[in-house]
Protein backbone atom coordinates (compact mmCIF):
# COMPACT_ATOMS: atom_id res chain seq x y z
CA UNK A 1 217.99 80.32 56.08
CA UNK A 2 219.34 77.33 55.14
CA UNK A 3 223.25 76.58 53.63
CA UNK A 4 224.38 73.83 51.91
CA UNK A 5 228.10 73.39 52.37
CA UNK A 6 229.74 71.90 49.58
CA UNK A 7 233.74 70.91 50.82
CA UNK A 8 236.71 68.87 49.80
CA UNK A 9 238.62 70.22 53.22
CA UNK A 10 237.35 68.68 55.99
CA UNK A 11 238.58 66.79 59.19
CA UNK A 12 238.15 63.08 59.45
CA UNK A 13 239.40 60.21 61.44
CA UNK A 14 242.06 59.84 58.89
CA UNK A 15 243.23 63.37 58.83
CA UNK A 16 242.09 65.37 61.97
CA UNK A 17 243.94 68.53 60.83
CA UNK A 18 242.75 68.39 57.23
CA UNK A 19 240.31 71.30 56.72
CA UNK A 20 239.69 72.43 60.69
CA UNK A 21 239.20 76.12 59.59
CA UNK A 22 236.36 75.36 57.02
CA UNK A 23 234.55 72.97 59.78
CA UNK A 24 235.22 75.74 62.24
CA UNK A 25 233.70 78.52 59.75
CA UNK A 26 230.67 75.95 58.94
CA UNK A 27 230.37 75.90 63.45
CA UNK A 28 230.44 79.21 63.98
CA UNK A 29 228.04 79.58 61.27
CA UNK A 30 225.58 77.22 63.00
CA UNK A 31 226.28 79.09 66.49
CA UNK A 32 224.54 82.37 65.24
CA UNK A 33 221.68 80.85 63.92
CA UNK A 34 222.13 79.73 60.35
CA UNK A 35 220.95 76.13 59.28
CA UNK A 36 223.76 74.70 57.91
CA UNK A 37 224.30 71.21 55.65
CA UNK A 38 227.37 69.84 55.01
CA UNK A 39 228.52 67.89 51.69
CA UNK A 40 231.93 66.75 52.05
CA UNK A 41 233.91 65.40 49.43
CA UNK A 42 236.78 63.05 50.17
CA UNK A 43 238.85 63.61 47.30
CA UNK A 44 242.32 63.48 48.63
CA UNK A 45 241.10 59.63 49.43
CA UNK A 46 239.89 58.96 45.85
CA UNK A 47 238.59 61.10 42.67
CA UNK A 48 235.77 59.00 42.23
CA UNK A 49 234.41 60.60 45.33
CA UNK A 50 233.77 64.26 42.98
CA UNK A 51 231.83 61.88 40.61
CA UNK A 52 229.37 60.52 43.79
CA UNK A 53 228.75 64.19 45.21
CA UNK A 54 228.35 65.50 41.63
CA UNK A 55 225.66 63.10 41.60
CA UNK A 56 224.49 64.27 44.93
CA UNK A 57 224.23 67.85 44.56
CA UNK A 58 222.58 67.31 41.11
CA UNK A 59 219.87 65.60 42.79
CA UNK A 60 219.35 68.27 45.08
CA UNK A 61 217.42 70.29 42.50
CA UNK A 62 214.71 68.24 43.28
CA UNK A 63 215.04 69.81 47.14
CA UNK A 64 213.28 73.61 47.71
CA UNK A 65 214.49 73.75 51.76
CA UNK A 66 218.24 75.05 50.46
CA UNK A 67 218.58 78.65 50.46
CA UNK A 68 222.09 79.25 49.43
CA UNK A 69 224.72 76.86 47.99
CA UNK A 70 228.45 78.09 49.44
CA UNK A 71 231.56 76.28 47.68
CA UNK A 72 234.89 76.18 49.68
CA UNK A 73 237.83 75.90 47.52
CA UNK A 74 237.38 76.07 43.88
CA UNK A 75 237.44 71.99 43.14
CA UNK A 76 234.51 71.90 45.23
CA UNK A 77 232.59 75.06 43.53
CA UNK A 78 232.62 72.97 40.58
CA UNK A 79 230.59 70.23 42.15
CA UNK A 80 228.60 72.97 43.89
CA UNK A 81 227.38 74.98 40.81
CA UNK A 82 225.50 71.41 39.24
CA UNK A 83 222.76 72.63 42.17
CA UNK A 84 220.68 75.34 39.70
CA UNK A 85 218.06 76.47 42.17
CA UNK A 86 220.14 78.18 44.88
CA UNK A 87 222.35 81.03 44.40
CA UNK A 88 226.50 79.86 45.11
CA UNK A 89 228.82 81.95 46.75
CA UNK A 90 232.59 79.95 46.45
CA UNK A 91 235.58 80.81 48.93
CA UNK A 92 238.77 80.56 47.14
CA UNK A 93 241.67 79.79 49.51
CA UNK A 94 244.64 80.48 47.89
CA UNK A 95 246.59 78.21 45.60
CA UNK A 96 242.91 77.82 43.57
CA UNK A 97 242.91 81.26 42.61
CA UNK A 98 246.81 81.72 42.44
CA UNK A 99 247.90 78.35 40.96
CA UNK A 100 249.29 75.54 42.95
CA UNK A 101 252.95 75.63 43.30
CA UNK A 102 256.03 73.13 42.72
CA UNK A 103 258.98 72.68 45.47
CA UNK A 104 260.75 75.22 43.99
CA UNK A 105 258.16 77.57 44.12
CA UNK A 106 256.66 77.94 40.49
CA UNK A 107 253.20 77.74 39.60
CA UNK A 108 252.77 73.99 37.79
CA UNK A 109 251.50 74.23 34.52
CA UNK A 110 248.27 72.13 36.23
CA UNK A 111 248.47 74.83 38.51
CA UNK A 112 248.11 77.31 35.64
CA UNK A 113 245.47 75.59 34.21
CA UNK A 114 243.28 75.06 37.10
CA UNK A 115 243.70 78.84 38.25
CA UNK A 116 242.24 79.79 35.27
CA UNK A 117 239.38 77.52 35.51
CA UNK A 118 238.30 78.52 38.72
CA UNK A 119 238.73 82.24 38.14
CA UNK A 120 235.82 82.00 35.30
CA UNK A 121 233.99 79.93 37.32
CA UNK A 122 233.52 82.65 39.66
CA UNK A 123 231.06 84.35 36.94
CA UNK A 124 228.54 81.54 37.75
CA UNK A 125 228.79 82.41 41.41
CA UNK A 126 226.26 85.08 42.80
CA UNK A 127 229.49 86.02 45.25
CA UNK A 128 232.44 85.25 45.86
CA UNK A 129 234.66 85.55 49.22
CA UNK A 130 238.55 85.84 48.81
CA UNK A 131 240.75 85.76 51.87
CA UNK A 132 242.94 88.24 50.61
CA UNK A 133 243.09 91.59 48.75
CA UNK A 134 245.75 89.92 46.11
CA UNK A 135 243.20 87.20 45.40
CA UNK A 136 240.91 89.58 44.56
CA UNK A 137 242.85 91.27 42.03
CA UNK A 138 243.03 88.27 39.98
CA UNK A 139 239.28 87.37 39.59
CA UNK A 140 237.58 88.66 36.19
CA UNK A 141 236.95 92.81 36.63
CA UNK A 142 233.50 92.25 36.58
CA UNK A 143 233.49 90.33 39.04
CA UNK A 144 235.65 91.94 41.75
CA UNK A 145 232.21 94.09 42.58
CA UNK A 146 230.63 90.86 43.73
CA UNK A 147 233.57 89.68 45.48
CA UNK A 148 233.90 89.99 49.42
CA UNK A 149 237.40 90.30 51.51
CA UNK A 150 236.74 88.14 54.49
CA UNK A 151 239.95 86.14 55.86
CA UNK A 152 239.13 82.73 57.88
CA UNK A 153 238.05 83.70 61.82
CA UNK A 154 240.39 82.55 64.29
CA UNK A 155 238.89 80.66 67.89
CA UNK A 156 239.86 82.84 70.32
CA UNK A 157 238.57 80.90 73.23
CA UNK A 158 240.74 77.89 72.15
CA UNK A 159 243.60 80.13 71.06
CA UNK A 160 244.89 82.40 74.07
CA UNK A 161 248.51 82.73 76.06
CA UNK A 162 249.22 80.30 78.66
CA UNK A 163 252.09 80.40 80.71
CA UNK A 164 255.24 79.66 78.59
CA UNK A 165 256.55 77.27 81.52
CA UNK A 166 253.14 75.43 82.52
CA UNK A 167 253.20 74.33 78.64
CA UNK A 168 256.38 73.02 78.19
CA UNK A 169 255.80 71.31 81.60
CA UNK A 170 253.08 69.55 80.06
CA UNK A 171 254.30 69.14 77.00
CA UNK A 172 258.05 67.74 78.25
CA UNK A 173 259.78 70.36 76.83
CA UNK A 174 263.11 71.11 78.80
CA UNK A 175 262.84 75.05 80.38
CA UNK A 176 265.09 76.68 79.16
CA UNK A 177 265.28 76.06 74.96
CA UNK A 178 264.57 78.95 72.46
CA UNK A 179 261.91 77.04 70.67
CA UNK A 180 261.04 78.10 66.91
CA UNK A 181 257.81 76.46 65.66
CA UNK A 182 257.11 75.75 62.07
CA UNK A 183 253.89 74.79 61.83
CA UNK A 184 253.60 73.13 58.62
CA UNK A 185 254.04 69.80 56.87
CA UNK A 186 257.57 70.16 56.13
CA UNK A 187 257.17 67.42 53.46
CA UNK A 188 255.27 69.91 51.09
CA UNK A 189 257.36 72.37 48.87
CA UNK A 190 255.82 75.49 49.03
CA UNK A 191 256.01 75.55 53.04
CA UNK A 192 259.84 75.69 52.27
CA UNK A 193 261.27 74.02 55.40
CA UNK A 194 264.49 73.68 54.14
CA UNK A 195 264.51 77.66 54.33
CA UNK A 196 263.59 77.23 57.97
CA UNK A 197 266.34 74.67 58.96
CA UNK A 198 268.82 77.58 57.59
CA UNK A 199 267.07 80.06 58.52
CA UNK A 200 267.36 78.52 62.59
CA UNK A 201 271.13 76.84 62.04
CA UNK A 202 272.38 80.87 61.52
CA UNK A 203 269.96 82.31 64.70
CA UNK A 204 271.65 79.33 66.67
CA UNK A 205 275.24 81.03 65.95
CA UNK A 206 273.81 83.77 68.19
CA UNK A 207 270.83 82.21 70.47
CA UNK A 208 272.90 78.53 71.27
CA UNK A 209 269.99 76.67 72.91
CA UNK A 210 267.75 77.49 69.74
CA UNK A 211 265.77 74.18 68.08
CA UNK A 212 263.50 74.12 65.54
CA UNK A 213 260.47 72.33 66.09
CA UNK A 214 258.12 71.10 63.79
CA UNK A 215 253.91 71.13 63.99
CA UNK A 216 252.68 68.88 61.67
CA UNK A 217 249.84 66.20 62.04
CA UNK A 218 248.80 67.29 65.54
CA UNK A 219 245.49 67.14 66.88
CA UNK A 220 243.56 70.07 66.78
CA UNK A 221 243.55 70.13 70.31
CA UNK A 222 247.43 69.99 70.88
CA UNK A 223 247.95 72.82 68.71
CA UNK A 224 246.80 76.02 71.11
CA UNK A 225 249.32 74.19 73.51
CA UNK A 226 252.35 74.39 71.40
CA UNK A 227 251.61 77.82 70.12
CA UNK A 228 252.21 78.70 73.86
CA UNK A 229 255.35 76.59 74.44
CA UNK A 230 257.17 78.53 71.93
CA UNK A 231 259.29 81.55 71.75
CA UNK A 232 258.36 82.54 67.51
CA UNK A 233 256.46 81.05 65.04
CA UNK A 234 258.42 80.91 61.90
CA UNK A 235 256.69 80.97 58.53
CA UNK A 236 258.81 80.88 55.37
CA UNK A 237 256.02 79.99 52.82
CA UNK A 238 256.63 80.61 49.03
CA UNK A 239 252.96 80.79 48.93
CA UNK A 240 249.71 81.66 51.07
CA UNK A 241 246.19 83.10 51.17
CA UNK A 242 245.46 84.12 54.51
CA UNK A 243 247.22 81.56 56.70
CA UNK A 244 245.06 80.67 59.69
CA UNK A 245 248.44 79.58 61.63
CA UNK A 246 249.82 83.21 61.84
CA UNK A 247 246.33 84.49 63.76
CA UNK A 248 245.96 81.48 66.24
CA UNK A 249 250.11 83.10 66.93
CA UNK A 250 248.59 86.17 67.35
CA UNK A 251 245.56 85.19 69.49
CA UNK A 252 248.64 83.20 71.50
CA UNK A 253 250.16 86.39 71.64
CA UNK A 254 253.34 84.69 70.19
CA UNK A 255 256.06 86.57 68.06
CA UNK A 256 256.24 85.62 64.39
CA UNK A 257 258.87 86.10 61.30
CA UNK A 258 257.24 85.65 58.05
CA UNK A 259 257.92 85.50 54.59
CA UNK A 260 255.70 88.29 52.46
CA UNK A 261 253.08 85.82 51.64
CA UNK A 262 249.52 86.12 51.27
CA UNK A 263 248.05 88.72 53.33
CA UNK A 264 250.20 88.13 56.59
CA UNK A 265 252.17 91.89 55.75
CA UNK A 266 248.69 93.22 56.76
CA UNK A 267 247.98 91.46 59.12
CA UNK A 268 251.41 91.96 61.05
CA UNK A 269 251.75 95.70 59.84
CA UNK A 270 252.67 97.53 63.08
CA UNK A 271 253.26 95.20 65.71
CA UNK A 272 255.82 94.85 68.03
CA UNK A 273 257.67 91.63 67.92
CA UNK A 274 256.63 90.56 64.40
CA UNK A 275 258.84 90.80 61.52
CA UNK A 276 258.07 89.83 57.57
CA UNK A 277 261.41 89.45 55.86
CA UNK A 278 262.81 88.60 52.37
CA UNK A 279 262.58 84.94 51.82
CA UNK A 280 266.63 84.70 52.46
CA UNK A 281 268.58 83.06 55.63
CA UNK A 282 270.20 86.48 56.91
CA UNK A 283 267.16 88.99 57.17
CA UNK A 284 265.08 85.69 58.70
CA UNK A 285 267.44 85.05 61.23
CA UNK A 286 268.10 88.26 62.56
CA UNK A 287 264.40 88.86 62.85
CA UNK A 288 264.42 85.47 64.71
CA UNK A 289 266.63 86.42 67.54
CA UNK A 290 265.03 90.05 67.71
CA UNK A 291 261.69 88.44 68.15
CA UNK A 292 262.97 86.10 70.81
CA UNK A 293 264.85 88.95 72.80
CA UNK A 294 261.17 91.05 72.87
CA UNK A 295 258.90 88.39 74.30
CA UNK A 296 255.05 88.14 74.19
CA UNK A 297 253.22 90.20 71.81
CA UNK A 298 249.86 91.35 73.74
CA UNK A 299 248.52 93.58 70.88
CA UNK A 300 248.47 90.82 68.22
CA UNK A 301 245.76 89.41 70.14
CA UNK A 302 244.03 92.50 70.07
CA UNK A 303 245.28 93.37 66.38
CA UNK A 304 243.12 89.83 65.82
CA UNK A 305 239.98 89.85 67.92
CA UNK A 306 238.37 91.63 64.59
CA UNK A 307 238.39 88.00 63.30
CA UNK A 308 236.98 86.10 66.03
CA UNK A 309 234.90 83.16 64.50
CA UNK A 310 231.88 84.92 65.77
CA UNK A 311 232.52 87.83 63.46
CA UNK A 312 234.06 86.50 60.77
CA UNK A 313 230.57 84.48 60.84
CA UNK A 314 228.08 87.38 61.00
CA UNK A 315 229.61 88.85 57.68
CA UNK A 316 229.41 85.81 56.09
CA UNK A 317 225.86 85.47 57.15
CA UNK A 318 225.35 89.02 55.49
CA UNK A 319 226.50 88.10 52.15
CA UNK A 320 223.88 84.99 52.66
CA UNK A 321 221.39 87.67 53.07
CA UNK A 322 222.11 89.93 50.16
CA UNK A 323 222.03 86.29 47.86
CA UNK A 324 219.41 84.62 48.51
């Protein structure tokens, strides 16, 4: 079977991070067998770029070697659907299906708009994939029956506990800090860093070596390292879809305090260590210095291992068959 990728989120030498979990779904896709071809659309680097793979993908008709046609993100699903031959299955991420967000948290009335684009456009798809329950529930009703619940897959291999010491060694870290990690570009409103800067000033009143360290614009590689440096991975989102950051925690087996976004309630539900709080300084903070005080969380990687890339892949590859 062959899969044409169609993606505006994808890593280049310009933005290494941009996109890594849809290149490592696309991977993990090749690794079990599927023949996979990749379309990517720089459109952060200029609009014109939908107009050239438009043009692309519309000449594709003329190709009968593609099998399926999978969309990630709903810009790109658009583009995607100009190919007539091959069914289209679209993942929706998040703020596509929910409505992008301003700084304070409220969906922009672009963000309104395109939501509601993107939701009908899931009627020309032959399936859809959601990351979350809550996505689901806003596609059109007749089209929840051809939608599939299947959050990004996390790399296990890259993602595992090292030795909190060894990685601040290596990363210069001094010993002995509490280290909070927000791993998100603090620049962007709905990541709500300025809720995390409170959030670690009122844990410090009660943990005095606490600092707050931010993750953004690393490496892919770097990451796995930092996730083990740290004592909790803070997350105080307004919104999310199923954010990939809170399972490479888990597969690090590091605590985490979360806002309720997305489906990251789920995913914590039940383990030691992990807290999802109101969105306010007070309930954050304590969960903070609880999470600190308990330590490593060795069943959050086994809570996660259901969503290894690997199988996260091989359902994918199942909703290829029932498609095409």
């Amino acid at each position: 079977m062959t899969v044409l990728h169609v993606a505006n989120l994808w890593p280049d030498e310009e933005r290494p991070w941009y996109g890594t979990f849809v290149k490592s779904q696309v991977d993990s896709l090749s690794a079990i067998g599927v023949d996979v071809d990749v379309l990517r659309i720089r459109g952060y680097a200029r609009r014109s770029a939908y107009v050239r793979a438009a043009a692309r993908v519309v000449a594709l008709n003329r190709r009968a070697d593609v099998d399926v046609v999978h969309a990630h993100y709903g810009h790109s699903g658009v583009v995607a659907r100009l190919e007539l031959r091959a069914p289209l299955v679209i993942t929706f991420y998040g703020s596509d299906l929910l409505g992008r967000r301003s700084d304070s948290g409220v969906v922009t009335p672009r963000g309104h708009i395109e939501a509601a684009v993107f939701r009908q456009l899931a009627r020309a798809a032959a399936a859809t994939i959601t990351n979350s329950e809550a996505m689901e529930r806003v596609l059109p009703p007749s089209r929840r029956r051809r939608n599939h619940v299947i959050p990004t897959g996390v790399d296990l291999a890259r993602f595992q506990p090292v030795d909190r010491l060894s990685a601040r060694r290596r990363l210069g870290w001094p010993p002995d800090e509490q280290c909070v990690l927000f791993a998100a570009n603090p620049r962007l409103g709905v990541k709500n860093y300025a809720l995390a800067e409170s959030v670690c000033r009122r844990a410090a009143e009660v943990v005095p070596r606490l600092r707050l360290r931010v993750a953004s614009g690393l490496a892919p590689s770097e990451m796995p390292l930092w996730m083990s440096a740290a004592d909790v991975l803070l997350l105080t989102s307004r919104s999310e879809g199923s954010p990939n950051v809170v399972k490479e925690a888990m597969a690090s087996e590091l605590p985490i305090v979360s806002t309720p976004v997305g489906d990251v309630p789920e995913r914590l539900r039940g383990l030691p260590g992990c807290f999802v709080r109101p969105a306010e300084e007070q309930p954050l903070a304590d969960a903070v210095v609880e999470a600190m005080r308990h330590g490593r969380v060795p069943e959050a990687r086994v809570a996660v291992a259901s969503l290894s890339l690997e199988r996260v892949a091989r359902r994918i590859a199942k909703v290829y068959e029932a498609v095409a």
